[in-house]
N, C-alpha and C. Protein backbone atom coordinates (compact mmCIF):
# COMPACT_ATOMS: atom_id res chain seq x y z
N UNK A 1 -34.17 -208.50 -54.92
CA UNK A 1 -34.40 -208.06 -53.55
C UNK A 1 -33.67 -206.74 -53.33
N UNK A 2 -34.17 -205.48 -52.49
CA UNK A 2 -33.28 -204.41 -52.31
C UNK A 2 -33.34 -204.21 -51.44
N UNK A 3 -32.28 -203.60 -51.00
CA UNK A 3 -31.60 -204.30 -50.08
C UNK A 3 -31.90 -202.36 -49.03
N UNK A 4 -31.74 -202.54 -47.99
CA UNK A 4 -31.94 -201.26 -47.14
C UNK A 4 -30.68 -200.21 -47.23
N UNK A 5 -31.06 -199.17 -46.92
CA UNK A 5 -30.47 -197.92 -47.27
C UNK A 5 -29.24 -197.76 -45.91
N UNK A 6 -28.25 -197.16 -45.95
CA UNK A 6 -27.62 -197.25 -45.19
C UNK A 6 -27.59 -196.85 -43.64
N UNK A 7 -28.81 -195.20 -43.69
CA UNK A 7 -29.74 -194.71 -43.07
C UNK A 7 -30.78 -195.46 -42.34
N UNK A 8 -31.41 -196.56 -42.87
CA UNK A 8 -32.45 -197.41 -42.52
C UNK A 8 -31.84 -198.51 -41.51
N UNK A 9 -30.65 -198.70 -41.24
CA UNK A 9 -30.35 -199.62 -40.49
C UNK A 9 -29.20 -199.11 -39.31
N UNK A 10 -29.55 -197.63 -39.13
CA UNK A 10 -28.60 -196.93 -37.91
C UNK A 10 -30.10 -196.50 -37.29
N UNK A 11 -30.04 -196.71 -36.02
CA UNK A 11 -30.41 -196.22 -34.89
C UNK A 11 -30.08 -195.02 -33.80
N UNK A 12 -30.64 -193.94 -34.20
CA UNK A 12 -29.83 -192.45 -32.69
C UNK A 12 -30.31 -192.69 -31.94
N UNK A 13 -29.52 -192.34 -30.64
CA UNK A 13 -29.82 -192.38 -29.45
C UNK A 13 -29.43 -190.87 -28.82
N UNK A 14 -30.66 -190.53 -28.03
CA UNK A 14 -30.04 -189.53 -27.40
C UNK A 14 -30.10 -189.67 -25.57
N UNK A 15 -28.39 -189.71 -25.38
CA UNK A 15 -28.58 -189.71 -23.85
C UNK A 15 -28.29 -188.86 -22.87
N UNK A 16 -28.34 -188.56 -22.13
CA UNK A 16 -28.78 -187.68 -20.90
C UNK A 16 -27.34 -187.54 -20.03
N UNK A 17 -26.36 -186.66 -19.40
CA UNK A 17 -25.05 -186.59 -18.37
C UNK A 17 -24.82 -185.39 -17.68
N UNK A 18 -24.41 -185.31 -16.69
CA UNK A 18 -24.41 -184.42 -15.89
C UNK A 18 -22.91 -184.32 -14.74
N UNK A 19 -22.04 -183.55 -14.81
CA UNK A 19 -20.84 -183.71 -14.57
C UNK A 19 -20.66 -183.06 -13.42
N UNK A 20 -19.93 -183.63 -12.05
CA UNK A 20 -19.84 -182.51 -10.77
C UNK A 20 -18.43 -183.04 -10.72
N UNK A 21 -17.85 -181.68 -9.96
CA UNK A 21 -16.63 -182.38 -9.42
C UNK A 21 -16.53 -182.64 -7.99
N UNK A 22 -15.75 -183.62 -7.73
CA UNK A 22 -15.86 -184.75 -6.35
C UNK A 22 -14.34 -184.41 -5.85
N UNK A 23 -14.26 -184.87 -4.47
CA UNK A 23 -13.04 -184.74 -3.79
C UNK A 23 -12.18 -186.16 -4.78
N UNK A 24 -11.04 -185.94 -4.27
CA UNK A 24 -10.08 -186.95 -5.15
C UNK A 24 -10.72 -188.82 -5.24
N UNK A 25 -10.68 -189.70 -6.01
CA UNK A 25 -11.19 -190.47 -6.01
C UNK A 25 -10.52 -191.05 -6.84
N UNK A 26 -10.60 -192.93 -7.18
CA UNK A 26 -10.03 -193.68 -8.06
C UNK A 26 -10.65 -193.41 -8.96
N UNK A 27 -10.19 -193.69 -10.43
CA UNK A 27 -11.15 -193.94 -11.55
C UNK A 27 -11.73 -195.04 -11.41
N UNK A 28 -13.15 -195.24 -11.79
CA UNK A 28 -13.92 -196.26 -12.12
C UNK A 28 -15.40 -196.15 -13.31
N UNK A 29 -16.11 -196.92 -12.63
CA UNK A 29 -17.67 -196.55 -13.57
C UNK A 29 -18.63 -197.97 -13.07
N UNK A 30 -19.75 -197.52 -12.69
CA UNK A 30 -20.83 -198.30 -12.20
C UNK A 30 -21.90 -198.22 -13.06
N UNK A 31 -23.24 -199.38 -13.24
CA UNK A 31 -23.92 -198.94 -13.80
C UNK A 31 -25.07 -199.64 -12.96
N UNK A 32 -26.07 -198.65 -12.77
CA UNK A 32 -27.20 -198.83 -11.40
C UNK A 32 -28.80 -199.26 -12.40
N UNK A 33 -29.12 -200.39 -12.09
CA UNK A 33 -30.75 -200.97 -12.94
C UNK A 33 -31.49 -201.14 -11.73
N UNK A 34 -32.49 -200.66 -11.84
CA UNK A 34 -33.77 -200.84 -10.98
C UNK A 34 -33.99 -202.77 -10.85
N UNK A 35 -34.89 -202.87 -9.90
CA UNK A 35 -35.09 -203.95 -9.77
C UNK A 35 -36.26 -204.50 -10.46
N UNK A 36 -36.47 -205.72 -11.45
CA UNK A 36 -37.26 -205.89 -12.33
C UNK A 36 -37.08 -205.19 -13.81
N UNK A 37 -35.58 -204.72 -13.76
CA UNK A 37 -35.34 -203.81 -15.08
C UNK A 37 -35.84 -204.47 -16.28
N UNK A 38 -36.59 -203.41 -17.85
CA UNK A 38 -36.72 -204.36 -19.00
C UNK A 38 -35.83 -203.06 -19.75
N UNK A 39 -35.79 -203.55 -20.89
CA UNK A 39 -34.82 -202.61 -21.99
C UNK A 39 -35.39 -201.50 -21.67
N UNK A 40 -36.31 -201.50 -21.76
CA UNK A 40 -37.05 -200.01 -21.96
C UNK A 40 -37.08 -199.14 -20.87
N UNK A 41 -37.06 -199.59 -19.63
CA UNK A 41 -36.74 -198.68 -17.96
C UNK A 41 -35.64 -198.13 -18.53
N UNK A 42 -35.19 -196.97 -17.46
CA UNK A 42 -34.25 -196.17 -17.99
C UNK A 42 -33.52 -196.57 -16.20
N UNK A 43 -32.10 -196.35 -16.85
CA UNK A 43 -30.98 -197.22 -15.65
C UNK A 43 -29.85 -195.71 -15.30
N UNK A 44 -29.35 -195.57 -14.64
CA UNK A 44 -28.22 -194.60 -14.09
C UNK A 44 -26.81 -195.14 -14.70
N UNK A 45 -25.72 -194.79 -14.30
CA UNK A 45 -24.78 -195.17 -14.69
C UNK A 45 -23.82 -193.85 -14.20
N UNK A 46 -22.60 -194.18 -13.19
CA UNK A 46 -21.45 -192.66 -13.00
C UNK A 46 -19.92 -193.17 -13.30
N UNK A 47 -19.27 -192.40 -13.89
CA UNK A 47 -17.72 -192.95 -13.90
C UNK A 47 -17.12 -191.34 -13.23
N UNK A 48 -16.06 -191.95 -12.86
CA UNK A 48 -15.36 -191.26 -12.43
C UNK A 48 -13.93 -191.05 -13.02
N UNK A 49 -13.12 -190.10 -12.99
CA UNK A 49 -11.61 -189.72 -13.51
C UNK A 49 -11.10 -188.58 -12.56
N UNK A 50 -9.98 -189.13 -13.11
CA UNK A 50 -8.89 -187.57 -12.29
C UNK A 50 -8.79 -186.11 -13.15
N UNK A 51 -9.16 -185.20 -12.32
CA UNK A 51 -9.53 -184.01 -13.25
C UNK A 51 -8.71 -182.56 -12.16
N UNK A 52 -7.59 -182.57 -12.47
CA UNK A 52 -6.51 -182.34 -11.66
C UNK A 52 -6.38 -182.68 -10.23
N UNK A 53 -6.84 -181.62 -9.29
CA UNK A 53 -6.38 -182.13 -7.73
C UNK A 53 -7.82 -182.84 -7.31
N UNK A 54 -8.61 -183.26 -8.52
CA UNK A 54 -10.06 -183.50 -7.70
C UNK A 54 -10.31 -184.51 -8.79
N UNK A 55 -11.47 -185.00 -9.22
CA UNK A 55 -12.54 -186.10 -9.52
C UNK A 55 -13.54 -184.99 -10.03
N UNK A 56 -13.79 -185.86 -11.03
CA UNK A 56 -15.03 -185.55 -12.12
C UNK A 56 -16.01 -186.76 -12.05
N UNK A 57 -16.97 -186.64 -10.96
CA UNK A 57 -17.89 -187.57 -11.15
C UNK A 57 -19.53 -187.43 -12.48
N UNK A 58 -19.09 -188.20 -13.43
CA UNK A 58 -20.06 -188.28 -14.09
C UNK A 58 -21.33 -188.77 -14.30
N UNK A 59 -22.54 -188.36 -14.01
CA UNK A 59 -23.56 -189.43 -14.09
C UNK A 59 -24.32 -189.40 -15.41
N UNK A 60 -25.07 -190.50 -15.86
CA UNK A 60 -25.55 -190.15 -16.90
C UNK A 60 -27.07 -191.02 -16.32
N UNK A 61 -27.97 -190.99 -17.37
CA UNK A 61 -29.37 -191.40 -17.24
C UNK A 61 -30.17 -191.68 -18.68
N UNK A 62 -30.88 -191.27 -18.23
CA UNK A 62 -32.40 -191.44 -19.00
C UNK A 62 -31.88 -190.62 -20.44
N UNK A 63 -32.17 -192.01 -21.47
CA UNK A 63 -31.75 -191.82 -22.97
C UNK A 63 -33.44 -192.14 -23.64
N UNK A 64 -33.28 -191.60 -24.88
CA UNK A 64 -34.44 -191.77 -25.89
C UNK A 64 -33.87 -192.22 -27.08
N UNK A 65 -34.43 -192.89 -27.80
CA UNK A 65 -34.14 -193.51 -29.42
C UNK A 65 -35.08 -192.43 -30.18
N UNK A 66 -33.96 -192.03 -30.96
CA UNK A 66 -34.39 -191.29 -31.99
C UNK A 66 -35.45 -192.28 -33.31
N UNK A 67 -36.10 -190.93 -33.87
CA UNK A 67 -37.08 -191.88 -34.67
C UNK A 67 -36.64 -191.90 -36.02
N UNK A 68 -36.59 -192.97 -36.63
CA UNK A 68 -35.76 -193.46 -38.10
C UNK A 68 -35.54 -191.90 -38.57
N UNK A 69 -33.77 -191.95 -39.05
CA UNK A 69 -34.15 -190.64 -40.05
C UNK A 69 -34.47 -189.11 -39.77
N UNK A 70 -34.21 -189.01 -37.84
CA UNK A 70 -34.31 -187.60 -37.56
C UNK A 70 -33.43 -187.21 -37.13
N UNK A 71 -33.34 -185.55 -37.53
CA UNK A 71 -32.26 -184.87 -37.09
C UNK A 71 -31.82 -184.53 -35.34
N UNK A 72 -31.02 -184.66 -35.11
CA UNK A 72 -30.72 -183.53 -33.73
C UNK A 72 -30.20 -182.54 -33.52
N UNK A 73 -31.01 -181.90 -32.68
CA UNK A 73 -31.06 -180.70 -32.42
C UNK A 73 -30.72 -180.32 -30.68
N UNK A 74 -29.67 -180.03 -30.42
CA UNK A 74 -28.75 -179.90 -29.05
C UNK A 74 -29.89 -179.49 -28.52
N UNK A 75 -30.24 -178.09 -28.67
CA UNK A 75 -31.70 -177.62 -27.72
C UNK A 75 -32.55 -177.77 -27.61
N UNK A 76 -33.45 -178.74 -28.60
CA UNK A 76 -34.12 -179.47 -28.03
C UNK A 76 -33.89 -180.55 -26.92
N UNK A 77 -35.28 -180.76 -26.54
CA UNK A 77 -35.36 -181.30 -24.75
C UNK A 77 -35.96 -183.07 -25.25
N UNK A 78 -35.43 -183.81 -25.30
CA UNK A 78 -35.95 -185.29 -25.29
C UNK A 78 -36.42 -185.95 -24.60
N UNK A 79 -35.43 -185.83 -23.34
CA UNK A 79 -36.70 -186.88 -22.25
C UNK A 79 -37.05 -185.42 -21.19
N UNK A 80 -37.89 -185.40 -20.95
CA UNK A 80 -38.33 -184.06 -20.09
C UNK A 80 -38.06 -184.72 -18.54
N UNK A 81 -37.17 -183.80 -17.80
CA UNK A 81 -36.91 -183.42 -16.30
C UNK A 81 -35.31 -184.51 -16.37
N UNK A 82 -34.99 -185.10 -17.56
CA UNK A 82 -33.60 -185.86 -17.50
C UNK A 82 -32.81 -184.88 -16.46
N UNK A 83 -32.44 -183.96 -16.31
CA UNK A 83 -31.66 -182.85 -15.59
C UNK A 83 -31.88 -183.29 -14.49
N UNK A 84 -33.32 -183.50 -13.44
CA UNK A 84 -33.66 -182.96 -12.63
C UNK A 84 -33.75 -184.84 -11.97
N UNK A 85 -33.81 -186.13 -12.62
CA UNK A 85 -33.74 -186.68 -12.12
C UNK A 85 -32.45 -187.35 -12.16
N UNK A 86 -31.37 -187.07 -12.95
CA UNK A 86 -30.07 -187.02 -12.87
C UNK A 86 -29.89 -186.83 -11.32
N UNK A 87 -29.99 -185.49 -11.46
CA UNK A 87 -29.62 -184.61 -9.87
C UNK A 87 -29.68 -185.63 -8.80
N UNK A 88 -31.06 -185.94 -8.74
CA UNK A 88 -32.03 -186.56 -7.65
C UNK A 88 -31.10 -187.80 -7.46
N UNK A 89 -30.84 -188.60 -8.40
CA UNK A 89 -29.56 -189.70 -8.18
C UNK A 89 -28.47 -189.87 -7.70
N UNK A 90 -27.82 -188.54 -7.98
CA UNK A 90 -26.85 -188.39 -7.99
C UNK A 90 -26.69 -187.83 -6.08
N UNK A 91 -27.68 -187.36 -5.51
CA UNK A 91 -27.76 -187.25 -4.24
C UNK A 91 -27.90 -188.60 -3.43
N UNK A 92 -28.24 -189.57 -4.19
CA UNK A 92 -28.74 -191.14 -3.16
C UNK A 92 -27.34 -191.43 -3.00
């Protein structure tokens, strides 16, 4: 039997964050699922930290699974408008 390659059994993920800074705040981290969520919906998620006299609120979003065995490439664009519905969240 042979057995799989070490490559063949890692999975990439590429996910999506967007960083503002916030008036002072506790640290924490939430993570927001639609209603009726399945694996595959894409969910929000923000933490927060102390980032001198202020808060670094972080949000992150909408991730893609890389396909067996491919490279990444920073400038390339994976999930298209991730930026723009980050934003949009991050205003509710």
């Amino acid at each position: 039997m042979e057995l799989p390659s070490f490559g063949d059994m890692i999975r990439g993920t590429v996910g999506h964050m967007a960083a503002f800074r916030t008036r002072k705040t506790a640290p924490g981290a939430v993570s927001y699922f639609p209603k009726n969520h399945t694996a595959k919906d894409p969910y929000y998620y923000v933490t927060w930290r102390d980032w001198g006299d202020e808060s670094l609120a972080c949000f992150g979003g909408p991730e893609r699974e890389l396909r067996q065995v491919t490279q990444y490439h920073s400038a390339k664009t994976y999930v298209a408008g991730a930026d723009r519905d980050i934003r949009r969240f991050a205003k509710k």
